[in-house]
Protein backbone atom coordinates (compact mmCIF):
# COMPACT_ATOMS: atom_id res chain seq x y z
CA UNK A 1 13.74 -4.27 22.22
CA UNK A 2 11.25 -1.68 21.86
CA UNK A 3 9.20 -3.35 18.69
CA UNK A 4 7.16 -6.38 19.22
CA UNK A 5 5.48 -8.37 16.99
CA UNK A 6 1.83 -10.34 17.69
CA UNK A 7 0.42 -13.10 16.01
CA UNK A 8 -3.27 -12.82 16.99
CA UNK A 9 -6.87 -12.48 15.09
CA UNK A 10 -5.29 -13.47 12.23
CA UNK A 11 -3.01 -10.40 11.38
CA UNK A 12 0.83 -9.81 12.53
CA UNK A 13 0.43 -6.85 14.68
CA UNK A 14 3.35 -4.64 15.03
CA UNK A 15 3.91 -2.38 18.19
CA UNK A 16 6.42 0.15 19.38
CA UNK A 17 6.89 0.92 22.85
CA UNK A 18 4.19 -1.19 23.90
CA UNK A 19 1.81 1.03 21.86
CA UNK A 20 0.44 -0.35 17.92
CA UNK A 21 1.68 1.17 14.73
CA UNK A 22 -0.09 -1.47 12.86
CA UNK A 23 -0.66 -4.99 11.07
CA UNK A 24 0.01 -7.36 8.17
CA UNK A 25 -2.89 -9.78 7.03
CA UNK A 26 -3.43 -12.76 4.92
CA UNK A 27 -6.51 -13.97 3.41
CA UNK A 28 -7.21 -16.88 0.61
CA UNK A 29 -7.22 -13.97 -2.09
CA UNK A 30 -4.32 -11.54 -1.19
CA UNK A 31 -2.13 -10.37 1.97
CA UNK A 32 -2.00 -6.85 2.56
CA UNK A 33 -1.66 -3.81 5.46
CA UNK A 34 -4.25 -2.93 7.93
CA UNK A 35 -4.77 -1.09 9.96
CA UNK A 36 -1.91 1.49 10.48
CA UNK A 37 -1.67 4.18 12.88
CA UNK A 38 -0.36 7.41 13.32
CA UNK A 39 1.81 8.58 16.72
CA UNK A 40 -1.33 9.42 18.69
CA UNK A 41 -3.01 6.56 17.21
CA UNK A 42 -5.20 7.92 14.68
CA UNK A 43 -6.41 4.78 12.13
CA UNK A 44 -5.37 6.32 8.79
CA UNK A 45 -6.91 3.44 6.54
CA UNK A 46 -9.85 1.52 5.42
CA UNK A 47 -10.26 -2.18 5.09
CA UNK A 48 -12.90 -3.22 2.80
CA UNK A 49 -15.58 -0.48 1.29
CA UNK A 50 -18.55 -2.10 0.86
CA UNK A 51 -18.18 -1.02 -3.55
CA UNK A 52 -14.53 -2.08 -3.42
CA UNK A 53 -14.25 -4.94 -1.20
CA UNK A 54 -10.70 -5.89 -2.92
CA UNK A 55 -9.48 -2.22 -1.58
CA UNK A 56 -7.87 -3.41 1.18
CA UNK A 57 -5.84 -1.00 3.73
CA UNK A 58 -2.64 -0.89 1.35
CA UNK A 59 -2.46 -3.44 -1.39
CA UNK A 60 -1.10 -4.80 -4.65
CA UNK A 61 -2.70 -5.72 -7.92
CA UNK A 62 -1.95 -6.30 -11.51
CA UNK A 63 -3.08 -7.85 -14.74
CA UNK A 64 -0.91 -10.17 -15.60
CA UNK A 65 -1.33 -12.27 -19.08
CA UNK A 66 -5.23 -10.97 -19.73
CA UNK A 67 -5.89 -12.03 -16.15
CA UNK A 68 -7.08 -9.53 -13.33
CA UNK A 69 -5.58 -10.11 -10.27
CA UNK A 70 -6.62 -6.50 -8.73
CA UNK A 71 -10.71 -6.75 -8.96
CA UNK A 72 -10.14 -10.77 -8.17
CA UNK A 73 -13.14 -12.10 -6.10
CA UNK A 74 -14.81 -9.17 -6.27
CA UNK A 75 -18.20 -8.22 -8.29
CA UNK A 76 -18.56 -11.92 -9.16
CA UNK A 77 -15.08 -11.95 -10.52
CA UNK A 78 -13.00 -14.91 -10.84
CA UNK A 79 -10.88 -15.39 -7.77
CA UNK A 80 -7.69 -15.59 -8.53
CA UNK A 81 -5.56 -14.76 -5.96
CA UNK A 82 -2.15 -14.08 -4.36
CA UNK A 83 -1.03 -16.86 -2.39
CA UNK A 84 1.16 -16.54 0.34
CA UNK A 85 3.53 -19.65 0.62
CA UNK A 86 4.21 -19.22 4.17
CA UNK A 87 1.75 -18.98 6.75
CA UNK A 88 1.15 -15.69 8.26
CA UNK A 89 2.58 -17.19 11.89
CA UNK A 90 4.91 -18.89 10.16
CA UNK A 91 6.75 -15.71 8.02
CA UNK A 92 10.25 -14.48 8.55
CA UNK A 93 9.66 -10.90 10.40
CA UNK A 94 13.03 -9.30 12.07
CA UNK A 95 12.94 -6.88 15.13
CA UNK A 96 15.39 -4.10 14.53
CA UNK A 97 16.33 -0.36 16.76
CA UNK A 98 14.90 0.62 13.53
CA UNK A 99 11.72 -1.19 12.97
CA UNK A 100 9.78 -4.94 12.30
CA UNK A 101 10.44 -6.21 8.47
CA UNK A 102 8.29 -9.10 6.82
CA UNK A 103 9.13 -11.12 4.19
CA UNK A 104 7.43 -13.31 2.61
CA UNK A 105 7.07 -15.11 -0.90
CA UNK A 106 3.75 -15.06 -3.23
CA UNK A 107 2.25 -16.54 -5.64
CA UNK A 108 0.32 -15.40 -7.91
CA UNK A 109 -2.31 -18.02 -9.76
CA UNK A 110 -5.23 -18.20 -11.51
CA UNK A 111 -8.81 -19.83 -9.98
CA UNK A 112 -7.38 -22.73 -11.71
CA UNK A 113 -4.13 -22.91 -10.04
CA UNK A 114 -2.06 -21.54 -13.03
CA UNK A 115 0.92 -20.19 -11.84
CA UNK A 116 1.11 -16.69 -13.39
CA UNK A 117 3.73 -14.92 -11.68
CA UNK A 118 6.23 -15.15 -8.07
CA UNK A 119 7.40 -12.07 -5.60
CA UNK A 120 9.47 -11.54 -3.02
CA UNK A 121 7.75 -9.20 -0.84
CA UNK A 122 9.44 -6.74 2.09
CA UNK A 123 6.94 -4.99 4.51
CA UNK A 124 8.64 -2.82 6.96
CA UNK A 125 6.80 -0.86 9.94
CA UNK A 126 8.76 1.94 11.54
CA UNK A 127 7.65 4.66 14.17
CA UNK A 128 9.00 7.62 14.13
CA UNK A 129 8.62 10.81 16.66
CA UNK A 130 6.41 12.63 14.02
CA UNK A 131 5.43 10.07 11.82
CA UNK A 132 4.52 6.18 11.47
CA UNK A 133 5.90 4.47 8.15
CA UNK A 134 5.12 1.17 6.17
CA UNK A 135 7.90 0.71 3.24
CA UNK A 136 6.01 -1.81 0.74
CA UNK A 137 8.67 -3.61 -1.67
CA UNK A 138 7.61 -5.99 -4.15
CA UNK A 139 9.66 -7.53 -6.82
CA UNK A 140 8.14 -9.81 -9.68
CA UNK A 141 9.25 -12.50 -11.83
CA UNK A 142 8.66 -15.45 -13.18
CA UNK A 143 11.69 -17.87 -13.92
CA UNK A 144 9.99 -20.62 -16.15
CA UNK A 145 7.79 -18.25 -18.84
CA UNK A 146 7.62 -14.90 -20.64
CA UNK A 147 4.95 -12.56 -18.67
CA UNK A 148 2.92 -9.83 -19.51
CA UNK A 149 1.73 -7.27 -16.86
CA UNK A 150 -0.94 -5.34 -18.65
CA UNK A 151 -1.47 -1.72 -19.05
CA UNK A 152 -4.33 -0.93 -17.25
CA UNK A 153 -5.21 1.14 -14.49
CA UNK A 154 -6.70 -1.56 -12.00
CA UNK A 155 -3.28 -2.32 -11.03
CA UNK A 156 0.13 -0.75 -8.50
CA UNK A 157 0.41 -0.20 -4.97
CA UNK A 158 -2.82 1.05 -3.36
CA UNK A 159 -4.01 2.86 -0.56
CA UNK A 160 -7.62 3.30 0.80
CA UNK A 161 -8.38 5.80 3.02
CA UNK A 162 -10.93 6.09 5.48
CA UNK A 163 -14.48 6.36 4.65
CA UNK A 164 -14.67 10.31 6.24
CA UNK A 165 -11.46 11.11 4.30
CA UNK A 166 -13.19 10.93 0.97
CA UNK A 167 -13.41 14.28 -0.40
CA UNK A 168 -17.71 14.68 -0.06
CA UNK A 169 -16.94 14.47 3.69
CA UNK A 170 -14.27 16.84 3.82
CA UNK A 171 -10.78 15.05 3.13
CA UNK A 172 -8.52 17.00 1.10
CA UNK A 173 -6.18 15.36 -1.27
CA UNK A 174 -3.06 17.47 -2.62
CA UNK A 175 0.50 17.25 -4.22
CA UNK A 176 4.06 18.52 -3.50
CA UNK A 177 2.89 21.36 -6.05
CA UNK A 178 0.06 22.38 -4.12
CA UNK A 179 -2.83 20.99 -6.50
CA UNK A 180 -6.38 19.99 -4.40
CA UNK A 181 -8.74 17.50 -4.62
CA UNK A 182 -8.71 14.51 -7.53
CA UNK A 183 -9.21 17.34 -10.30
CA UNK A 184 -6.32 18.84 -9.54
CA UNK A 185 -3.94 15.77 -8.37
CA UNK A 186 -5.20 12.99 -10.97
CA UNK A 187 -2.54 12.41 -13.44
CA UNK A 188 -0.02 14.85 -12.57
CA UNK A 189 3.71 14.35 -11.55
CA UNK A 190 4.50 14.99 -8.23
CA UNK A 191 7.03 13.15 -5.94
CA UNK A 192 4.40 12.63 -3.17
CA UNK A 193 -0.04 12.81 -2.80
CA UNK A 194 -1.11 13.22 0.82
CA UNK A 195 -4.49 12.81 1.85
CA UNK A 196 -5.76 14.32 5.38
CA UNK A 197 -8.95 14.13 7.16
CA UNK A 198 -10.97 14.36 10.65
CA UNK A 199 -9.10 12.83 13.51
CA UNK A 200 -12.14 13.50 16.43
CA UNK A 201 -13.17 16.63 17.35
CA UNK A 202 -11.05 19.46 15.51
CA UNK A 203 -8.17 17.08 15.65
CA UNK A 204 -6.72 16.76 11.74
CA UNK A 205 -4.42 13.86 10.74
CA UNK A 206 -2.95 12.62 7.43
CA UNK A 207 -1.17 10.38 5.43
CA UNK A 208 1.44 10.68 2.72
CA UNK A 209 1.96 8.43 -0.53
CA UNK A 210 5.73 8.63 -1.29
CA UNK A 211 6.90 6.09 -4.54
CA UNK A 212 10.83 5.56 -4.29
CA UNK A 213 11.05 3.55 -7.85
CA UNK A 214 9.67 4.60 -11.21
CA UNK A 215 8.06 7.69 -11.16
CA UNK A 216 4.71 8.22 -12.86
CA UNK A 217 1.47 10.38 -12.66
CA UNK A 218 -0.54 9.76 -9.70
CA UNK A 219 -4.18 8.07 -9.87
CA UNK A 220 -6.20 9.84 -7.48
CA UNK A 221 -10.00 9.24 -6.70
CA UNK A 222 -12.37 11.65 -4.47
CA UNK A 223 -14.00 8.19 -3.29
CA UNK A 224 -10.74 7.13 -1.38
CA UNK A 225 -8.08 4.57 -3.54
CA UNK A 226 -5.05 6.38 -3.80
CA UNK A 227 -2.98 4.56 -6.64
CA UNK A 228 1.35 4.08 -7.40
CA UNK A 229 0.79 2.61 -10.65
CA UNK A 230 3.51 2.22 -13.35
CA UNK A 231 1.86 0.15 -15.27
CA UNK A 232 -0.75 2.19 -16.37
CA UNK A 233 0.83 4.00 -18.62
CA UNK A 234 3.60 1.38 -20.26
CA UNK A 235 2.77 -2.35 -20.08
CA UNK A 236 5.50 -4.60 -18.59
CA UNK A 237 7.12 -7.78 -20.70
CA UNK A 238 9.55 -10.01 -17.95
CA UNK A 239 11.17 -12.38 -19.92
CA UNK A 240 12.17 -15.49 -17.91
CA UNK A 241 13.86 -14.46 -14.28
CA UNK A 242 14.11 -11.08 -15.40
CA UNK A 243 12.46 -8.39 -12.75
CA UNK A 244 10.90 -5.62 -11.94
CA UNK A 245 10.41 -4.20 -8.57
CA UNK A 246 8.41 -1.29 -7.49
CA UNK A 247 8.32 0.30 -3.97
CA UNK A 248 6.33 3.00 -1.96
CA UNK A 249 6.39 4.74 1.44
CA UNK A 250 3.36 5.40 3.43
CA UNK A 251 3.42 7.57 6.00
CA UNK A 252 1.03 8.77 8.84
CA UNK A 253 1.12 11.48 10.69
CA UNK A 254 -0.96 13.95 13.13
CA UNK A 255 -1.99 17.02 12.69
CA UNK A 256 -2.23 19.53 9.60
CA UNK A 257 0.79 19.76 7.62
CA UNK A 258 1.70 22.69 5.32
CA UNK A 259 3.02 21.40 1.57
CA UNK A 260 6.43 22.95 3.22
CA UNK A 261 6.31 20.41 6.19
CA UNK A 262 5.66 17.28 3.97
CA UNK A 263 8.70 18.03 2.07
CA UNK A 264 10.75 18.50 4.98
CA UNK A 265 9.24 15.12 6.37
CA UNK A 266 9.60 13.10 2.80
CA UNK A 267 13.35 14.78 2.88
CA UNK A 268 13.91 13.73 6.56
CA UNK A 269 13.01 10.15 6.13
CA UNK A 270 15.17 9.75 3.13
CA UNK A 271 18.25 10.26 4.38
């Protein structure tokens, strides 16, 4: 089968063809993606700014009853965490033709050990001919208690880019409308934001945030976090084992791409 996956250094990595599109980590705070490549093998992500060490590669985080689980164990926060109840060697991942899915339940908890909130979580790694993509599914419940997942904007599916994608060092953020940079992306409605930067030399290469549940206004940042986040502008009730799921496609690729080509790609993928 031409995808493997590789327990080692304490990450799943995930390669195609003998080559590696990219890996799946667990630490006593949260699990999360990093690194992920593109085709040519261009790293397209960033694991831990020194600022932001909870911006890790592509992530989740929420506020769930007054607690923050996004900023956890960072800035001399609380650590409450996500814990993963199986151990990263230990976690269900299928080899497909198509591509490597993990799943994996969490639990969410306070510093404490209040149990806040579950998920079922899907990762699945693909590699294209144009394209690498990581499909990130998460659904949340809780079947014993009401829970409240606050409005707030320190919370959704995040990406960080590399450090020399920021926009001071000459990454370019956009939208499917054609809107630059975090002034013109930040808050607006688009169906995908795409980020490209540097790849060595004059080599360019990018990466493309597509959500495939909710839709909402993007937040953007010039710094590098890249944010799906529903819940920042509705907060969530669940009453007991009721659910919400949210989901979002990342997708790296080489070279520049026109606003033209991404929609052809996004529209390619989805069918």
């Amino acid at each position: 089968m031409a995808y493997e996956v590789v327990h080692y250094n304490a990450r799943l990595w995930i390669k195609y063809q003998g080559r590696l599109v990219g890996g799946y980590n667990t630490n006593e705070l949260r699990s999360y993606v990093f690194p992920l490549y593109t085709p040519k093998g261009v790293l397209v992500l960033q694991e831990a700014p020194p600022d932001h060490p909870h911006h890790q590669g592509i992530l989740v985080g929420l506020e769930i009853d007054g607690y923050d689980l996004w900023n956890a164990g960072s800035r001399n926060l609380p650590r409450h965490r996500q814990e993963a109840l199986t151990p990263l060697a230990e976690m269900a991942t299928a080899c497909s033709e198509t591509g490597v899915q993990i799943n994996h339940s969490v639990r969410w908890v306070t510093v404490d050990g209040q149990e806040l909130l579950l998920e079922q979580r899907r990762i699945t790694f693909s590699a294209q001919e144009q394209c690498t993509c990581v499909d990130w599914h998460s659904t949340f419940y809780h079947p014993g208690k009401t829970t409240h997942l606050g409005q707030t904007k320190e919370s959704g599916i995040g990406v960080r880019v590399p450090p020399h994608w920021e926009t001071p060092f000459g990454g370019q953020i956009r939208n499917a409308n054609g809107a630059l940079g975090e002034r013109g992306c930040f808050d607006q409605m688009s169906p995908w934001l795409n980020v490209e930067g540097a790849a060595g030399g004059e080599a360019i290469a990018g990466v493309v945030l597509i959500p495939q549940t909710e839709p909402c206004p993007w937040f953007t940042r010039d710094y590098g976090l890249h944010l799906y986040n529903p819940a920042r502008h509705h907060p969530l009730g669940l009453q007991p084992n009721e659910e919400v799921a949210w989901t979002m496609r990342v997708v790296a690729y080489d070279g520049h791409q026109s606003v033209e080509a991404i929609n052809a790609m996004v529209t390619s993928l989805s069918r």
